[in-house]
Protein backbone atom coordinates (compact mmCIF):
# COMPACT_ATOMS: atom_id res chain seq x y z
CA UNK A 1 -9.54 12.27 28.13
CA UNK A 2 -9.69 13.50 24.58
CA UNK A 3 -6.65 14.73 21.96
CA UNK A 4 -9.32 17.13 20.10
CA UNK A 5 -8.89 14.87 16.86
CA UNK A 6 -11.39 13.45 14.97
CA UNK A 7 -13.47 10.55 16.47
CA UNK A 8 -14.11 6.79 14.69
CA UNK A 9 -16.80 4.83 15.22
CA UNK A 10 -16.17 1.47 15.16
CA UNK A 11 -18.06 -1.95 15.74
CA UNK A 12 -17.96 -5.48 17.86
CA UNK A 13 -20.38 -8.06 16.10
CA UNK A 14 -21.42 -10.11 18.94
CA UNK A 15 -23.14 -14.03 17.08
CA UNK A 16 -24.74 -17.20 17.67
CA UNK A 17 -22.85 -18.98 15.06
CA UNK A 18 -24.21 -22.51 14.59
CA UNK A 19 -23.49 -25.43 11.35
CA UNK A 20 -24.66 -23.51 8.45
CA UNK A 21 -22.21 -21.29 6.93
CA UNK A 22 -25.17 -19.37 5.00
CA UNK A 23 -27.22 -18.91 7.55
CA UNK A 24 -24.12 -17.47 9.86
CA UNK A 25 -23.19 -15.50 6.67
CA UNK A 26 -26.75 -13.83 6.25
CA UNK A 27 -26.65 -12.86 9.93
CA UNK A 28 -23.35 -11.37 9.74
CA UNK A 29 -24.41 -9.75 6.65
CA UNK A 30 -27.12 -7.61 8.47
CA UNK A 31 -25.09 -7.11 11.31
CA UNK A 32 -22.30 -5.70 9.50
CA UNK A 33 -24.84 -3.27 7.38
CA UNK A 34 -26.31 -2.21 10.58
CA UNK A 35 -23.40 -1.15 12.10
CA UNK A 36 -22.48 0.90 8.50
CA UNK A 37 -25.93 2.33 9.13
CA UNK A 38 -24.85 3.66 12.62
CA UNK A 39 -21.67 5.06 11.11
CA UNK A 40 -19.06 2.94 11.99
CA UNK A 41 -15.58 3.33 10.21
CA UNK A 42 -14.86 -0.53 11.06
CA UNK A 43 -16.35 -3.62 12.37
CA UNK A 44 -15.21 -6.93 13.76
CA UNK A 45 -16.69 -10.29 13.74
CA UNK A 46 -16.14 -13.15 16.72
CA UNK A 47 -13.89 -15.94 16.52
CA UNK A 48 -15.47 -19.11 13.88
CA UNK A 49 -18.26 -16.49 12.73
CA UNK A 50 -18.88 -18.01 9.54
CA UNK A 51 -19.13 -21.66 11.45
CA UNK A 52 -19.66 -23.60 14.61
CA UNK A 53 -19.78 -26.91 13.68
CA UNK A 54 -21.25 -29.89 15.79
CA UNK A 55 -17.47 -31.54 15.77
CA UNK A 56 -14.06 -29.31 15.54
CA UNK A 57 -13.10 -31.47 11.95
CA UNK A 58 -15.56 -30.51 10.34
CA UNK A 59 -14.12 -26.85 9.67
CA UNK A 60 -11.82 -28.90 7.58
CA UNK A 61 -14.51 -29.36 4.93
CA UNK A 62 -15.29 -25.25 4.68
CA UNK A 63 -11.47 -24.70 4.58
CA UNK A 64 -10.16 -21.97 1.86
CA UNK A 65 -7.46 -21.18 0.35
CA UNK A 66 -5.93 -17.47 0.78
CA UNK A 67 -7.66 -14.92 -0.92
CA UNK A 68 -9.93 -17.36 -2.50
CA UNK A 69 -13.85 -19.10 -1.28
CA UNK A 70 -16.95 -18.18 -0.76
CA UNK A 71 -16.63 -17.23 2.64
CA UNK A 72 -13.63 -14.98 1.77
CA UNK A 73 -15.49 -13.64 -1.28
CA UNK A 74 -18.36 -12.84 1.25
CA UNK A 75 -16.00 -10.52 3.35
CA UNK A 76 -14.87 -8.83 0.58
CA UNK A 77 -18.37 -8.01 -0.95
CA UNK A 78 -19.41 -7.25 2.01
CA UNK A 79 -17.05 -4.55 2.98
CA UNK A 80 -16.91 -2.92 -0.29
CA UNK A 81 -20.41 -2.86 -0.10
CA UNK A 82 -20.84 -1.34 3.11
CA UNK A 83 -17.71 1.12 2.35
CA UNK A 84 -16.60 -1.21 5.99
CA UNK A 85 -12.87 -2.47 7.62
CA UNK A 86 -14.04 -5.79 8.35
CA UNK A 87 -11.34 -7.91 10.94
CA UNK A 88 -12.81 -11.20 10.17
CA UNK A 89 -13.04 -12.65 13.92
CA UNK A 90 -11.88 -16.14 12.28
CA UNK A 91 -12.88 -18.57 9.91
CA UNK A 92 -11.38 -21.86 8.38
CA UNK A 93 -7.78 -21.54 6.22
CA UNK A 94 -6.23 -24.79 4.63
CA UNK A 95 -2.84 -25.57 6.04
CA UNK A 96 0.05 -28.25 5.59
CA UNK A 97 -2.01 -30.81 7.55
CA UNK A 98 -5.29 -30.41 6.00
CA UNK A 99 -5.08 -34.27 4.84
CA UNK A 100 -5.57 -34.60 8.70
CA UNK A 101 -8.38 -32.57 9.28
CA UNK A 102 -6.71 -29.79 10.84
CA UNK A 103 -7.10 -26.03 9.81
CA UNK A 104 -5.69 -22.30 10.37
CA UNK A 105 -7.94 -20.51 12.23
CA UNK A 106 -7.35 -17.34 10.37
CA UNK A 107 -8.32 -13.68 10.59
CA UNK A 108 -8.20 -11.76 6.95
CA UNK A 109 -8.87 -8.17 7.04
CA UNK A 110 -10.70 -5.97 4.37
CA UNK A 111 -10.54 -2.58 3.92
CA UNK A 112 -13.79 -0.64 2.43
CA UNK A 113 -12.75 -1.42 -1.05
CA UNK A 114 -12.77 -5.08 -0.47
CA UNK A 115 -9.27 -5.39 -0.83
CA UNK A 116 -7.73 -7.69 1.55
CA UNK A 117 -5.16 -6.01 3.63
CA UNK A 118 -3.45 -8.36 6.24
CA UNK A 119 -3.98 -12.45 7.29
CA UNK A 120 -3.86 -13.45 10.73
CA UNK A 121 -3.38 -16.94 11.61
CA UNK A 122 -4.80 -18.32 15.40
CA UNK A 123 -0.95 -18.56 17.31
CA UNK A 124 -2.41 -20.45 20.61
CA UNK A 125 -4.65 -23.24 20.68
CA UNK A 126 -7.05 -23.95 22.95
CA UNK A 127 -5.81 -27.03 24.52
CA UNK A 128 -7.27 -27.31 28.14
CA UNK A 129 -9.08 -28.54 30.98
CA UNK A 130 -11.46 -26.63 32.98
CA UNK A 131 -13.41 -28.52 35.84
CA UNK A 132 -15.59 -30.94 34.17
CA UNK A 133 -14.96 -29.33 30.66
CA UNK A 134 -12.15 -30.61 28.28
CA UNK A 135 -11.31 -28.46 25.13
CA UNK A 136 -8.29 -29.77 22.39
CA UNK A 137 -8.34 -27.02 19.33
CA UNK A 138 -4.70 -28.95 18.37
CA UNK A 139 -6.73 -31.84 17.29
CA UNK A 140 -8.96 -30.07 14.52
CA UNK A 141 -6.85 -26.67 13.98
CA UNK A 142 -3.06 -25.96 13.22
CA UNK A 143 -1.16 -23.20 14.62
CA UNK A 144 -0.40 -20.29 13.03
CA UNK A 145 3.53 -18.76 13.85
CA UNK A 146 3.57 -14.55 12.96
CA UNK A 147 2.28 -11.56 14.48
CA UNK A 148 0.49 -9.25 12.29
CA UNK A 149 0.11 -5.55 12.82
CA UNK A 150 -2.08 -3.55 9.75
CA UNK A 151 -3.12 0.17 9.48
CA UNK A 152 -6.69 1.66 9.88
CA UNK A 153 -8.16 4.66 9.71
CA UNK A 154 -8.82 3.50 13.38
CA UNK A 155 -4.82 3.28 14.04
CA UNK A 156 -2.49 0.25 13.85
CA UNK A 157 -4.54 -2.71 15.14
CA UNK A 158 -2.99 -5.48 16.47
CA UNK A 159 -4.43 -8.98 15.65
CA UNK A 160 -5.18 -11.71 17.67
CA UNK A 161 -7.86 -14.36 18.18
CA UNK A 162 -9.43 -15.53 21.81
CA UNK A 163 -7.04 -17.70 23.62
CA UNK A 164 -4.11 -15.56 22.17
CA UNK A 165 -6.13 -12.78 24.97
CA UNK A 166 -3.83 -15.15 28.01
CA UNK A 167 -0.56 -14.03 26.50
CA UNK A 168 0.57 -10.77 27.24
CA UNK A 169 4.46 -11.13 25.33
CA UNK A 170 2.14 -11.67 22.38
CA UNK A 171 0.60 -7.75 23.14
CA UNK A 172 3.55 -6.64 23.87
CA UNK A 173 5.39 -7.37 20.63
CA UNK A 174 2.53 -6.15 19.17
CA UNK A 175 3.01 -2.88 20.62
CA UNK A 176 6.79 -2.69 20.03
CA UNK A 177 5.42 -3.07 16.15
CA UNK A 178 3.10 -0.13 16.72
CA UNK A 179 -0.19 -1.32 17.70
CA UNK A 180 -2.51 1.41 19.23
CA UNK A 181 -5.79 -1.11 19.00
CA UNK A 182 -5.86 -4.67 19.62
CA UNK A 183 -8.78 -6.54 18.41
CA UNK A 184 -9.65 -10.25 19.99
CA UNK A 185 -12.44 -11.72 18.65
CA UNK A 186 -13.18 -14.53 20.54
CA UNK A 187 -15.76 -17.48 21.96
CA UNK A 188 -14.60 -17.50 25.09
CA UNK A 189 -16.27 -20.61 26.98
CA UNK A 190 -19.08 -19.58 29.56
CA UNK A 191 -16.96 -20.87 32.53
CA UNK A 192 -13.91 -18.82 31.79
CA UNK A 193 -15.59 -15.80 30.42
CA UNK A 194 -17.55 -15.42 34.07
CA UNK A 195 -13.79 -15.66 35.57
CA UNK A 196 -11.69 -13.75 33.38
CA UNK A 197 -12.94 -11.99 30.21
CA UNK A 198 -13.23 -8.54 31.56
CA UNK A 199 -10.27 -8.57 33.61
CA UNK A 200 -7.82 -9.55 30.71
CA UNK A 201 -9.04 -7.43 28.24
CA UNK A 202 -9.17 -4.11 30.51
CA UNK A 203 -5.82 -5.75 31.49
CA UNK A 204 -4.37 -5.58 28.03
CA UNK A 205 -6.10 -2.30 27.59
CA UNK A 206 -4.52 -0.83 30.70
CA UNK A 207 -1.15 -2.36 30.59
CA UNK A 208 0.15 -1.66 26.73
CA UNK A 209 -2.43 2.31 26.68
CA UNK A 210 -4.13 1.07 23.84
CA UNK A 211 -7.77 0.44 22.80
CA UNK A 212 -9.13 -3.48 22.82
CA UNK A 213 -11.93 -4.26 20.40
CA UNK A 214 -13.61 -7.64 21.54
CA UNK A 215 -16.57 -9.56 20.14
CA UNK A 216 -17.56 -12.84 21.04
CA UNK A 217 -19.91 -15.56 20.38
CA UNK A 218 -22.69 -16.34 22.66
CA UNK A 219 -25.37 -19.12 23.55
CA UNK A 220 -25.63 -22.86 23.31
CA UNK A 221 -23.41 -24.01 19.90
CA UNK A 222 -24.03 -27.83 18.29
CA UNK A 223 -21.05 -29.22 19.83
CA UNK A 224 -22.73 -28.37 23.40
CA UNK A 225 -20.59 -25.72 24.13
CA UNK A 226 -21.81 -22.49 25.78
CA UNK A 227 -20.13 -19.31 25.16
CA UNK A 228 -19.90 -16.05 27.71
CA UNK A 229 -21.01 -13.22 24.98
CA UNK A 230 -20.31 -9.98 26.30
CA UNK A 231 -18.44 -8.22 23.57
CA UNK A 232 -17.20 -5.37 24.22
CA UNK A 233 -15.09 -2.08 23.54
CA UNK A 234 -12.82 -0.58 25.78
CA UNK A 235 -10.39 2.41 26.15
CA UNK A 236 -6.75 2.70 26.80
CA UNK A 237 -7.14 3.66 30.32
CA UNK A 238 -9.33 0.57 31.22
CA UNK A 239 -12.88 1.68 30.48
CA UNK A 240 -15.16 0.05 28.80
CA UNK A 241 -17.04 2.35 26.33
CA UNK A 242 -20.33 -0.43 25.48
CA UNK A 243 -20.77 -4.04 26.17
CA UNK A 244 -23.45 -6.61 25.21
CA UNK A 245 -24.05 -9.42 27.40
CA UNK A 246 -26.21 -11.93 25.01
CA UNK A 247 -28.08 -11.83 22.16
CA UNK A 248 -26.77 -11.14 18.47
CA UNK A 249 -25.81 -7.77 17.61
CA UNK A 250 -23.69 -4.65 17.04
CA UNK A 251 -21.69 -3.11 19.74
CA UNK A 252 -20.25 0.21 18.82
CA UNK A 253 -18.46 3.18 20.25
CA UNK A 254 -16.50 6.37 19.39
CA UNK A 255 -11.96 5.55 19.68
CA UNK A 256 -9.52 9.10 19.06
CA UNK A 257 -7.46 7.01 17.39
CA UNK A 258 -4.55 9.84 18.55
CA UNK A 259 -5.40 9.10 22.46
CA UNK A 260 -3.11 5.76 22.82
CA UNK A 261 0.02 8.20 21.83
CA UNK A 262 -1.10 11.47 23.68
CA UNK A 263 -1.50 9.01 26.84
CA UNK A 264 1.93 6.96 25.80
CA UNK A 265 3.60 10.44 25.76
CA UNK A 266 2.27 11.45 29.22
CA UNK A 267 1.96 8.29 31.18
CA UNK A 268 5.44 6.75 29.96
CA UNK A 269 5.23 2.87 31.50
CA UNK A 270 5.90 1.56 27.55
CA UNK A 271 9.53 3.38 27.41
CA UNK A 272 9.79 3.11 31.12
CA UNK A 273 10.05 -0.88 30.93
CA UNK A 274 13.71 -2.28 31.58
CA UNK A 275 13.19 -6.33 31.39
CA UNK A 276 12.56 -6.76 27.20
């Protein structure tokens, strides 16, 4: 199921991410440079890559400004460096309650200059209970309220962070802007990522004919949380193209980024829809 157009390689950067922004930020750094190694056009990081702190508050500490911080001036360096699109999974963004401890979880993009290209901010907040477990992002992170589409050389990607995967308007909107990939970085908790990870992202794969680009964070974090891992790629027709289960490291595959039109064109549910 090929267009005869020229493949890209691109990258999921599956972490550990623990307390100490340099130490995440020297792992992400040789992740990212391996998957340049292996050719890749464009890599993406998991949700909080830069930081996993031991309490949700204390992202407030590490939050930047826009366009300006260390972590920020990491990405950048980074990618122009690597001659690397880097989606930036998330990491902590100042916003208007930042007095309170609450921060954007945001998702800046660099193309391989280092040039920033488009800001994501987390929409949906994790704010549930799940057996035993008890999760409240709202307390320590404020909610971001746009969409936001860029271009690639990989095709129009569609950004979104983890919880954000549950909403399928969000996708669609995303589409209706021109999305052909959708990346969701993520750390999905262990519990839910047994029950649902791989159905909702082939689901959102399937559903909208486009490609889904998913790393996650894995492991035990400080705050006692363990997350599910398995990052992986998958097609517009459902089929995922590599996955890692645990363990930190690069998950890449070859995307036509023409295929999510030829199939639009010949399997037609997008224009076919009626309810809008």
């Amino acid at each position: 199921m090929t267009t005869g157009s020229e493949t890209m390689r691109v990258a999921a950067i599956q972490m550990n991410s623990g307390p100490v922004v340099a130490d995440n930020l020297a792992l992400a750094e040789r992740l990212l440079a391996e998957a340049a190694s292996d050719g890749c056009t464009l890599a993406v990081l998991p949700e909080n890559f830069a930081l996993m702190p031991e309490h949700g508050r204390d992202k407030a500490r590490h939050a930047e400004e826009p366009g300006n911080g260390p972590i920020q001036d990491f990405l950048a360096a980074t990618a122009k460096r690597q001659g690397l699109w880097i989606v930036s999974g998330s990491l902590p963004l100042v916003s208007p309650e930042i007095a309170a401890q609450r921060v954007y979880g945001a998702c800046p993009v660099y193309d391989s200059h280092g040039a920033a290209r488009a800001l994501y901010r987390k929409i949906h907040l994790f704010d549930v209970d799940v057996g035993e477990e008890s999760y409240r992002e709202s307390h320590s992170m404020y909610p971001g309220d746009e969409l936001v589409a860029v271009d690639t050389p990989c095709g129009r990607i569609g950004l979104t962070i983890c919880y954000d995967l549950r909403f399928p308007e969000m996708f669609r909107r995303l589409i209706d802007d021109g999305a052909t990939v959708f990346t969701v970085p993520a750390a999905f908790t262990a519990t839910t990522g047994e029950a649902h990870w791989h159905t909702l992202l082939r689901a959102r794969a399937i559903e909208n004919l486009a490609y889904v680009i998913a790393p996650g964070q894995y492991g035990r974090h400080p705050d006692d949380r363990s997350t599910y891992g398995h990052s992986l790629i998958c097609d517009p027709w459902g089929r995922i193209l590599a996955e890692r289960a645990d363990g930190n490291g690069v998950v890449a595959a070859d995307i036509d980024p023409l295929l999510p039109d030829k199939l639009r064109r010949e399997f037609p549910a997008l224009t076919n829809r009626r309810l809008r």
